[in-house]
N, C-alpha and C. Protein backbone atom coordinates (compact mmCIF):
# COMPACT_ATOMS: atom_id res chain seq x y z
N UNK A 1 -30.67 185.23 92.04
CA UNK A 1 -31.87 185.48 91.25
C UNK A 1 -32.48 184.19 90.72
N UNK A 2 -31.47 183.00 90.19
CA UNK A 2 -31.90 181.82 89.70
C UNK A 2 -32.97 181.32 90.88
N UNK A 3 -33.03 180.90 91.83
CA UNK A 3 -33.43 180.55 92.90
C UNK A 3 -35.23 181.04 92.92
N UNK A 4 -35.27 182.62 93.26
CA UNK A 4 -36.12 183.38 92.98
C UNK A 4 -37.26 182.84 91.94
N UNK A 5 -36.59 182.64 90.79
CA UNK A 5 -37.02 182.53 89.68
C UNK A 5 -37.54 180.96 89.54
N UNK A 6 -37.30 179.95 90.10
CA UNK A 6 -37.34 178.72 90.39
C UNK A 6 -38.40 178.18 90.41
N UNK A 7 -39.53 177.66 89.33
CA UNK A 7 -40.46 177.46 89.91
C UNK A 7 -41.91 178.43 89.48
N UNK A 8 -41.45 179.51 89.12
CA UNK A 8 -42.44 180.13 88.31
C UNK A 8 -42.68 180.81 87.21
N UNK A 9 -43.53 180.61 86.48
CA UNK A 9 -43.74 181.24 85.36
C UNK A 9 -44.74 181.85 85.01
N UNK A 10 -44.95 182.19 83.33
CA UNK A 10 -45.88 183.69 83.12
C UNK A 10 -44.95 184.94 82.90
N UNK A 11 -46.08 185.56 82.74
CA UNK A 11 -45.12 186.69 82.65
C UNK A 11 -44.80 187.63 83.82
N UNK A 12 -45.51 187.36 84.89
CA UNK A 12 -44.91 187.84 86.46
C UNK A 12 -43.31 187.87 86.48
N UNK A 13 -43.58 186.01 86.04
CA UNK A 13 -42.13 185.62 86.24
C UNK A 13 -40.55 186.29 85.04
N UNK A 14 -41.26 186.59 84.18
CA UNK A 14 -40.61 187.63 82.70
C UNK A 14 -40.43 189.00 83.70
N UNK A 15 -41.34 189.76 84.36
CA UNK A 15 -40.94 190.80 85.08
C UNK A 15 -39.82 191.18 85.54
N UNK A 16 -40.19 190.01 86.56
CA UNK A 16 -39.07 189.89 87.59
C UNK A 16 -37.73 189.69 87.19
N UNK A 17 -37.31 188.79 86.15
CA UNK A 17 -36.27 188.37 85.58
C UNK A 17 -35.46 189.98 85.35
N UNK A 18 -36.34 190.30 84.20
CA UNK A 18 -36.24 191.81 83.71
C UNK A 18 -35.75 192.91 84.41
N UNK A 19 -36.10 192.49 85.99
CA UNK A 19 -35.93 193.81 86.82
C UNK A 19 -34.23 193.47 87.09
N UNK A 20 -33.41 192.88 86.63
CA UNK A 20 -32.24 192.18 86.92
C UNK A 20 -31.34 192.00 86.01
N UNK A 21 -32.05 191.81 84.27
CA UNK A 21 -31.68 191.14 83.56
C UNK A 21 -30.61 192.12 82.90
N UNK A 22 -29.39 191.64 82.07
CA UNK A 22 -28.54 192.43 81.24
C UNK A 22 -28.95 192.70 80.05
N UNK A 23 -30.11 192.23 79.70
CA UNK A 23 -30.67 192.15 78.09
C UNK A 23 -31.43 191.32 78.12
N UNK A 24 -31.44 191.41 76.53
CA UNK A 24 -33.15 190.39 76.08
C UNK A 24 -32.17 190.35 74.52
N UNK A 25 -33.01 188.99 74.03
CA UNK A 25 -32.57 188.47 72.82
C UNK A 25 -33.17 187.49 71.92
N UNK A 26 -33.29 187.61 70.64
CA UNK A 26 -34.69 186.78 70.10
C UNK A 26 -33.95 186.35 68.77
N UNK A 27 -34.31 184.90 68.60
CA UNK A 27 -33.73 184.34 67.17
C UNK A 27 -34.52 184.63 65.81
N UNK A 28 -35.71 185.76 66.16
CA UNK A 28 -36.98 185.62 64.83
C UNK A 28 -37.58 184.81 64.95
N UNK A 29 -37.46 183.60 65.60
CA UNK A 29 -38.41 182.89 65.66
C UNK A 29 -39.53 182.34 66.22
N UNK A 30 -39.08 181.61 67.64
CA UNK A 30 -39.43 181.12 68.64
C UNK A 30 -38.38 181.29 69.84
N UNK A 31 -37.40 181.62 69.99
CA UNK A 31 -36.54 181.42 71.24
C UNK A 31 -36.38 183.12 71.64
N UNK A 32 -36.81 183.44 72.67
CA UNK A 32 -36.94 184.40 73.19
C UNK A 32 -35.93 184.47 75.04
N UNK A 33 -34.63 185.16 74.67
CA UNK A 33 -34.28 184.59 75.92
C UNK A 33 -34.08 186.41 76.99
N UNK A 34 -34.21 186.27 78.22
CA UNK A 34 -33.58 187.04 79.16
C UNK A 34 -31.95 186.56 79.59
N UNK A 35 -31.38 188.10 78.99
CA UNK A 35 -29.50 186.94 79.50
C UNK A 35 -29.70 188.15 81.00
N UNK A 36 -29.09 187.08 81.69
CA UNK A 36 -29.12 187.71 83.27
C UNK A 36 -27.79 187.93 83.52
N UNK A 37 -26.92 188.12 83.02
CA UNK A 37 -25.62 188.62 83.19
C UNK A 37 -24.98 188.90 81.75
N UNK A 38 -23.58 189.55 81.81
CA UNK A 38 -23.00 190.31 80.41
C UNK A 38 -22.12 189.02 80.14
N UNK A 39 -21.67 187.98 80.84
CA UNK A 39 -21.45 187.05 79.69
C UNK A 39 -22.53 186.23 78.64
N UNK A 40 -23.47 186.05 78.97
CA UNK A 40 -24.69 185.66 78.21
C UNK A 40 -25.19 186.69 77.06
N UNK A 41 -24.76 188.03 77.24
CA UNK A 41 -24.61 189.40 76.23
C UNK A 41 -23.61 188.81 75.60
N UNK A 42 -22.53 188.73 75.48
CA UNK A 42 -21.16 188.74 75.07
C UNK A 42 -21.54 187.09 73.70
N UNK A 43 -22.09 185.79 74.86
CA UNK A 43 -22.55 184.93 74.06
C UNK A 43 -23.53 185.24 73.18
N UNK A 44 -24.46 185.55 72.84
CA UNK A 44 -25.49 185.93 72.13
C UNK A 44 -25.16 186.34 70.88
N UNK A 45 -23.96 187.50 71.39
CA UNK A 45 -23.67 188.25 70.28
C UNK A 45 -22.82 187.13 69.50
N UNK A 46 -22.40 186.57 70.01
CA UNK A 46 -21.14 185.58 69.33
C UNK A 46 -22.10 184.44 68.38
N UNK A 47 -23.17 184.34 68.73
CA UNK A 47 -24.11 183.10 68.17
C UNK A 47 -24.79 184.50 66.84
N UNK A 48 -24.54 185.56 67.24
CA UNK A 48 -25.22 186.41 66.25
C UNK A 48 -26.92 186.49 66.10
N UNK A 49 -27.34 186.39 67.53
CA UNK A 49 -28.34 186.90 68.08
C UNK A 49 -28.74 188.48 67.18
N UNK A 50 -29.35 188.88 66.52
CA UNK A 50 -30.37 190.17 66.64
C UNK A 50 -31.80 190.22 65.98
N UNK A 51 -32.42 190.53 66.86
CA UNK A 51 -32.07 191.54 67.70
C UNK A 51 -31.52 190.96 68.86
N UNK A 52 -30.23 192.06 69.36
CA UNK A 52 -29.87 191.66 70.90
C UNK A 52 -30.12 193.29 71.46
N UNK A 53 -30.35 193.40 72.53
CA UNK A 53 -30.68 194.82 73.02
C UNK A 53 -30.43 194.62 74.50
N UNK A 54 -29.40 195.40 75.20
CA UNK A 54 -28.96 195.63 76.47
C UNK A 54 -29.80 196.56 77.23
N UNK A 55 -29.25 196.20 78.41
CA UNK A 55 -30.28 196.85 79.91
C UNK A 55 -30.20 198.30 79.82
N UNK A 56 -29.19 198.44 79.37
CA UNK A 56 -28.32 200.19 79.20
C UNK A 56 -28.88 200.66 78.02
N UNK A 57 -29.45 200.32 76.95
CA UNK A 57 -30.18 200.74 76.04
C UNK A 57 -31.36 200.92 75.82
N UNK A 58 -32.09 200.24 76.90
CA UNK A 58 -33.33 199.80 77.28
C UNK A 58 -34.07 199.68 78.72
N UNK A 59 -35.32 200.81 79.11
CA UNK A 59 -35.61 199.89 80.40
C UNK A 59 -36.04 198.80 80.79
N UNK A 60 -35.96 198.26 82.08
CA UNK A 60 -37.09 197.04 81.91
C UNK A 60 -38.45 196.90 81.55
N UNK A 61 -39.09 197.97 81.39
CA UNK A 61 -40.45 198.43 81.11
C UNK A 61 -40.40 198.24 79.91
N UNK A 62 -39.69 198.87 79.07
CA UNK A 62 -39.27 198.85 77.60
C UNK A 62 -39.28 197.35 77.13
N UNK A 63 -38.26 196.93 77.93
CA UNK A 63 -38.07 195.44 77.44
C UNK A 63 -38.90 194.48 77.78
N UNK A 64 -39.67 194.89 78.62
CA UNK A 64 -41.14 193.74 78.87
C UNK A 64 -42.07 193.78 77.51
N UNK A 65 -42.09 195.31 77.27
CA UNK A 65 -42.87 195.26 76.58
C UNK A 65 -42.55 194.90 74.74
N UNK A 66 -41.17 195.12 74.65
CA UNK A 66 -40.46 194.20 73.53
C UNK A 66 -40.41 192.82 73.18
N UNK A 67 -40.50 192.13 74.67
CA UNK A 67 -40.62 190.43 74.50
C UNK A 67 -41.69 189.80 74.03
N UNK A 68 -43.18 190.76 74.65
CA UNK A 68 -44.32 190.34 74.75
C UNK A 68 -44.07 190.89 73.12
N UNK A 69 -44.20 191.52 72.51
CA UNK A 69 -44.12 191.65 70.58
C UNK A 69 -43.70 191.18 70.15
N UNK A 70 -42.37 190.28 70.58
CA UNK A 70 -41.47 189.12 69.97
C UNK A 70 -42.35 188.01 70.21
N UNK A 71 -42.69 187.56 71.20
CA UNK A 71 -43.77 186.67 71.72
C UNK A 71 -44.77 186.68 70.70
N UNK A 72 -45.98 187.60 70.17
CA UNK A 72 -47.26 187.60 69.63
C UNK A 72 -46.70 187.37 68.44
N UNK A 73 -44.90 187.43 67.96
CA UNK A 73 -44.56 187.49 66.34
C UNK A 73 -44.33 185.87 66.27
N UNK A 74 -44.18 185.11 67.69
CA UNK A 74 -43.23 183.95 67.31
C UNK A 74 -44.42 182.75 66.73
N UNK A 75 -42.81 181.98 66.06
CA UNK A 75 -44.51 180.79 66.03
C UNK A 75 -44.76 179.69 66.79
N UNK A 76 -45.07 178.42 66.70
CA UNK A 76 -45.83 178.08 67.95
C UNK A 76 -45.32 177.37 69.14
N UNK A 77 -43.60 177.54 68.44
CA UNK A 77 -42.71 176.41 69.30
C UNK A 77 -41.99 177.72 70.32
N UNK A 78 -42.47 178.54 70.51
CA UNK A 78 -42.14 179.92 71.00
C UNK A 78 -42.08 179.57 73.04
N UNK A 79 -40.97 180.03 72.95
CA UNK A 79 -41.26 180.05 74.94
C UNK A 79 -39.83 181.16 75.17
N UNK A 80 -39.83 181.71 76.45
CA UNK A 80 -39.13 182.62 77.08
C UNK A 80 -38.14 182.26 78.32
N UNK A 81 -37.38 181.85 78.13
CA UNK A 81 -36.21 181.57 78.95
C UNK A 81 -35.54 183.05 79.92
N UNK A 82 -35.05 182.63 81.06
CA UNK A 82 -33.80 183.18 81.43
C UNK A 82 -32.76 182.33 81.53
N UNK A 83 -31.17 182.64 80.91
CA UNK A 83 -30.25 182.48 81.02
C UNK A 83 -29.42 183.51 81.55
N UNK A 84 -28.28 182.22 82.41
CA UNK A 84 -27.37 182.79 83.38
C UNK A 84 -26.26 181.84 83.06
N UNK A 85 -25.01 182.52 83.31
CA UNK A 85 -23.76 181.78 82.98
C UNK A 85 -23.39 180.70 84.21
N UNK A 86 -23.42 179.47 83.69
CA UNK A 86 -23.06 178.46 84.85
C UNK A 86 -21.95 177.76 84.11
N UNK A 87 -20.84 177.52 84.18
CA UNK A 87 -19.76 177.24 83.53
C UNK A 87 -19.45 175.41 83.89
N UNK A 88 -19.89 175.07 84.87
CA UNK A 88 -19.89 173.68 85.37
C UNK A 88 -20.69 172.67 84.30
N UNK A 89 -21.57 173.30 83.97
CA UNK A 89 -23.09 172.71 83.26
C UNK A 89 -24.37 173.83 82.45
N UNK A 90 -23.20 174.50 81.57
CA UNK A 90 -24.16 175.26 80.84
C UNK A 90 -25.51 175.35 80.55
N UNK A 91 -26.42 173.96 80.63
CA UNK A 91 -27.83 174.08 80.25
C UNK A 91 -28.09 174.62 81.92
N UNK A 92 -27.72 173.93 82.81
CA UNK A 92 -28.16 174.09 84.19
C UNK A 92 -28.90 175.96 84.01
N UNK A 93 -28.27 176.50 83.29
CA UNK A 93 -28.30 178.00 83.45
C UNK A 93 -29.53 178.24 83.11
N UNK A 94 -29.93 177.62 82.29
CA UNK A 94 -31.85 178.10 81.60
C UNK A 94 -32.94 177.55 82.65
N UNK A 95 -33.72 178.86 82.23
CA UNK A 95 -35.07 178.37 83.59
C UNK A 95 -35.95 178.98 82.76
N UNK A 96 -37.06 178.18 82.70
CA UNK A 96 -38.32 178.20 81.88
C UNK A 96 -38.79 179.71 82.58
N UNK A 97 -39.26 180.65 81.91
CA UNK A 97 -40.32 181.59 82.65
C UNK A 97 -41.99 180.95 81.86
N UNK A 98 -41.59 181.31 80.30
CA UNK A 98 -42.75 181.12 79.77
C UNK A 98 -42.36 179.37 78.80
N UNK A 99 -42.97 178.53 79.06
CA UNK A 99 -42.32 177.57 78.43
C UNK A 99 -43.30 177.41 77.31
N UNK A 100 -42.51 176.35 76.48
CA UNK A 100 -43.57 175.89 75.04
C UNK A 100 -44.34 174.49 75.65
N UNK A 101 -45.83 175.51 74.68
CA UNK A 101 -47.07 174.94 75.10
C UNK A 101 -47.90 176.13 76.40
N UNK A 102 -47.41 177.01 76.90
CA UNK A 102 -47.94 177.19 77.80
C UNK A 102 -49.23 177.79 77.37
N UNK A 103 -49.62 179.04 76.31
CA UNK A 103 -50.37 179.13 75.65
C UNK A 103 -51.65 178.02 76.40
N UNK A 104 -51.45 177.49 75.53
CA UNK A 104 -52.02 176.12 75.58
C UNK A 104 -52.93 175.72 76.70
N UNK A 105 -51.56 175.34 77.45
CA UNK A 105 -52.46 175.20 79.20
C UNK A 105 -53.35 176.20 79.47
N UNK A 106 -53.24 177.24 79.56
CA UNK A 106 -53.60 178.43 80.14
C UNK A 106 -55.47 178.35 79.53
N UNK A 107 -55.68 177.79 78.18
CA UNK A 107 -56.79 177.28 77.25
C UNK A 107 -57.59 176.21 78.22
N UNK A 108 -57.12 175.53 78.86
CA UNK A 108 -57.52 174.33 79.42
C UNK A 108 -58.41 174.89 80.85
């Protein structure tokens, strides 16, 4: 899925993630992430992520439309990640969908 995901963003790219993802998870603030597998659930919860909300509790439809409300709440340092467990090189795991600043560009 990382691969897939490689390279694009927007919220196409939030879709797609979604159609895959184990959850969704938001700090209140600005960090809005897709965890793409149940160890990234398991982490979240451990960092004390909530809201955290699973695939099984939620559809992806549901949860698209949950991010995009976390999104319009965040403030301006706000962007949307997917994370995936890579144990070699933990950051390696994050891939921009919606990054900070994009807003922005999109203005230009």
């Amino acid at each position: 899925m990382k691969l897939k995901l490689k390279g694009q963003t927007g919220w196409g790219a939030v879709e797609s993630a979604l159609s895959e993802a184990s959850g969704i998870a938001f700090d209140t603030c600005h960090k809005i992430y897709i965890l793409m597998d149940e160890e990234q659930m398991k982490q979240m919860a451990e960092y004390g992520y909530d809201p955290l909300i699973s695939a099984s509790d939620m559809d992806s439809y549901a949860m698209l439309e949950k991010v995009k409300e976390w999104y319009e709440e965040s403030c301006g340092l706000r962007f949307v990640n997917a994370v995936y467990t890579n144990h070699e090189n933990p950051n390696d795991g994050f891939c921009d969908l919606i990054p900070q600043g994009f807003d922005e560009d999109e203005e230009d």
